[in-house]
Protein backbone atom coordinates (compact mmCIF):
# COMPACT_ATOMS: atom_id res chain seq x y z
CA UNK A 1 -100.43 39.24 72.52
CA UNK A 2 -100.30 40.79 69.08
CA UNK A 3 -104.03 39.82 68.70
CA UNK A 4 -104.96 42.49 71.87
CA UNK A 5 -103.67 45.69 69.98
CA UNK A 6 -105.91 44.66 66.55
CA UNK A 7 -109.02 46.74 66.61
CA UNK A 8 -111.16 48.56 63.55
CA UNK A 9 -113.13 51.61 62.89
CA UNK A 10 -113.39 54.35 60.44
CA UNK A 11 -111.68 57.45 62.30
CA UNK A 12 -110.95 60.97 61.02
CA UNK A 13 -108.48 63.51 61.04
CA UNK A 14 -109.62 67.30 61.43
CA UNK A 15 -106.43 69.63 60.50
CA UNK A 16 -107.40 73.34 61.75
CA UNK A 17 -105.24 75.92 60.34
CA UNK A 18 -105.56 79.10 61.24
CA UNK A 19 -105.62 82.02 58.47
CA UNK A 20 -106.68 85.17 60.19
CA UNK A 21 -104.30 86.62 63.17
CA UNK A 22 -104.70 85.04 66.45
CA UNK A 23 -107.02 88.04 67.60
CA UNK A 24 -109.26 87.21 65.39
CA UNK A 25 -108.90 83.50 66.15
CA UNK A 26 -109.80 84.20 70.08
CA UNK A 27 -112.68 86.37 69.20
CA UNK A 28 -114.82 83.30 67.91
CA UNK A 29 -112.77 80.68 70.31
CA UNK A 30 -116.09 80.64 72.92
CA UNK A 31 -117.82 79.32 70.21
CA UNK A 32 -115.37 77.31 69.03
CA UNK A 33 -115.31 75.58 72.08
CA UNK A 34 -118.74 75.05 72.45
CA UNK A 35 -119.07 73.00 69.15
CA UNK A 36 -116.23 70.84 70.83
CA UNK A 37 -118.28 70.35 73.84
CA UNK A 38 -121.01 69.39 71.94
CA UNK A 39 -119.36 67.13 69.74
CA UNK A 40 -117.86 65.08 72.20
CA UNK A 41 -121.18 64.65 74.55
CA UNK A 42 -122.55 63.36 71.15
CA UNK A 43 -119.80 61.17 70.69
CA UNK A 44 -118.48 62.06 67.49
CA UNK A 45 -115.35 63.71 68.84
CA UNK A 46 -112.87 61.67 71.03
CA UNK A 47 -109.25 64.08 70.96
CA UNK A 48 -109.39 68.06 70.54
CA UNK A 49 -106.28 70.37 70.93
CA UNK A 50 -103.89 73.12 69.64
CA UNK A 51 -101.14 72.57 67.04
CA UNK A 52 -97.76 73.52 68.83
CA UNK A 53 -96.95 76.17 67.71
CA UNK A 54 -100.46 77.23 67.87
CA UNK A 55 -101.29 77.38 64.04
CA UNK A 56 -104.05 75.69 64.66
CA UNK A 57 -105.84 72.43 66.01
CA UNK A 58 -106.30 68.65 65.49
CA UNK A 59 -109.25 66.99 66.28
CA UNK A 60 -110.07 63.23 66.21
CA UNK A 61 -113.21 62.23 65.16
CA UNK A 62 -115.46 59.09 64.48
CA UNK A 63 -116.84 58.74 60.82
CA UNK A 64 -115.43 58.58 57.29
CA UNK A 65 -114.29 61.34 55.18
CA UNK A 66 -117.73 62.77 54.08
CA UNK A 67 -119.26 62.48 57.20
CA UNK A 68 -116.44 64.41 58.91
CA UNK A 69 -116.02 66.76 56.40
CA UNK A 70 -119.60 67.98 56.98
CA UNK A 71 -119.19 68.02 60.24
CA UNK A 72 -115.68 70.36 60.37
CA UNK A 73 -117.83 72.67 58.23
CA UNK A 74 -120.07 73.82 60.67
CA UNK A 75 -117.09 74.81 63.00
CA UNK A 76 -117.26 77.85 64.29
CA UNK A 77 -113.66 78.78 63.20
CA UNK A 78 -114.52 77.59 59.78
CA UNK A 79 -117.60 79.14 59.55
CA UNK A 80 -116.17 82.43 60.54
CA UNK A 81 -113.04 82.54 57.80
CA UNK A 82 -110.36 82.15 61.04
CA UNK A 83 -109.14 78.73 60.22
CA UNK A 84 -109.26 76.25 57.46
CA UNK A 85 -109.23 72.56 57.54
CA UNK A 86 -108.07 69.38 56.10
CA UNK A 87 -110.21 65.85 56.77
CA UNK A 88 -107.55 62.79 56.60
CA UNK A 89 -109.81 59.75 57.10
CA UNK A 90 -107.95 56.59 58.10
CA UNK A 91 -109.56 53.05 59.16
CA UNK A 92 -108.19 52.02 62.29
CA UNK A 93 -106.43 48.78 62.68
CA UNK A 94 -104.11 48.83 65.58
CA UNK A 95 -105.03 50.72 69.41
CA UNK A 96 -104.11 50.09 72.58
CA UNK A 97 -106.59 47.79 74.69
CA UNK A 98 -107.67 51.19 76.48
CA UNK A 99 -108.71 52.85 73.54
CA UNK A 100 -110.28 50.28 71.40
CA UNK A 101 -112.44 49.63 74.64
CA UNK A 102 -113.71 53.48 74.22
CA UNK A 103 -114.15 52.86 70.30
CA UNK A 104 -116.48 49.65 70.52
């Protein structure tokens, strides 16, 4: 049984903070979202949302470090001076069934 939950991968952590006012946050959100969109039809996005309190976001995405780090540059948000970020890369060694299907 222990065996089933054993799974590997190199994953990411995007940490979006946000360091302009929330005005200025939602005036570059459309594009924000886009990028989002388009990063999880290409598969290298799997979990997007809001910090709560919103102070920001958390995405998880496929790829080491460098690879992500590129990536979270192009962000809209970033790109714009509303938000920061943080990469935490991790390689995955537990998941439930479910999600290490999705991973293969």
């Amino acid at each position: 049984m222990a065996d089933s939950y054993r799974s590997s991968g190199a994953l990411s952590l995007i940490l979006l903070t946000y360091v302009r006012p929330l005005e200025d946050v939602d005036a570059q959100m459309k594009a924000h979202v886009e990028f989002l969109e388009r990063n999880m039809a290409e598969g290298a996005f799997l979990i997007a949302g809001r910090r709560d309190p919103r102070t920001g976001g958390v995405i998880v995405a496929r790829g080491d470090a460098k690879t992500v780090e590129a990536l979270a540059g192009q962000d809209p948000f970033v790109t714009s001076g509303v938000a920061e970020f943080e990469v935490v890369a991790f390689n995955m060694s537990f998941a439930q069934p479910e999600i290490a299907g999705l991973l293969a």
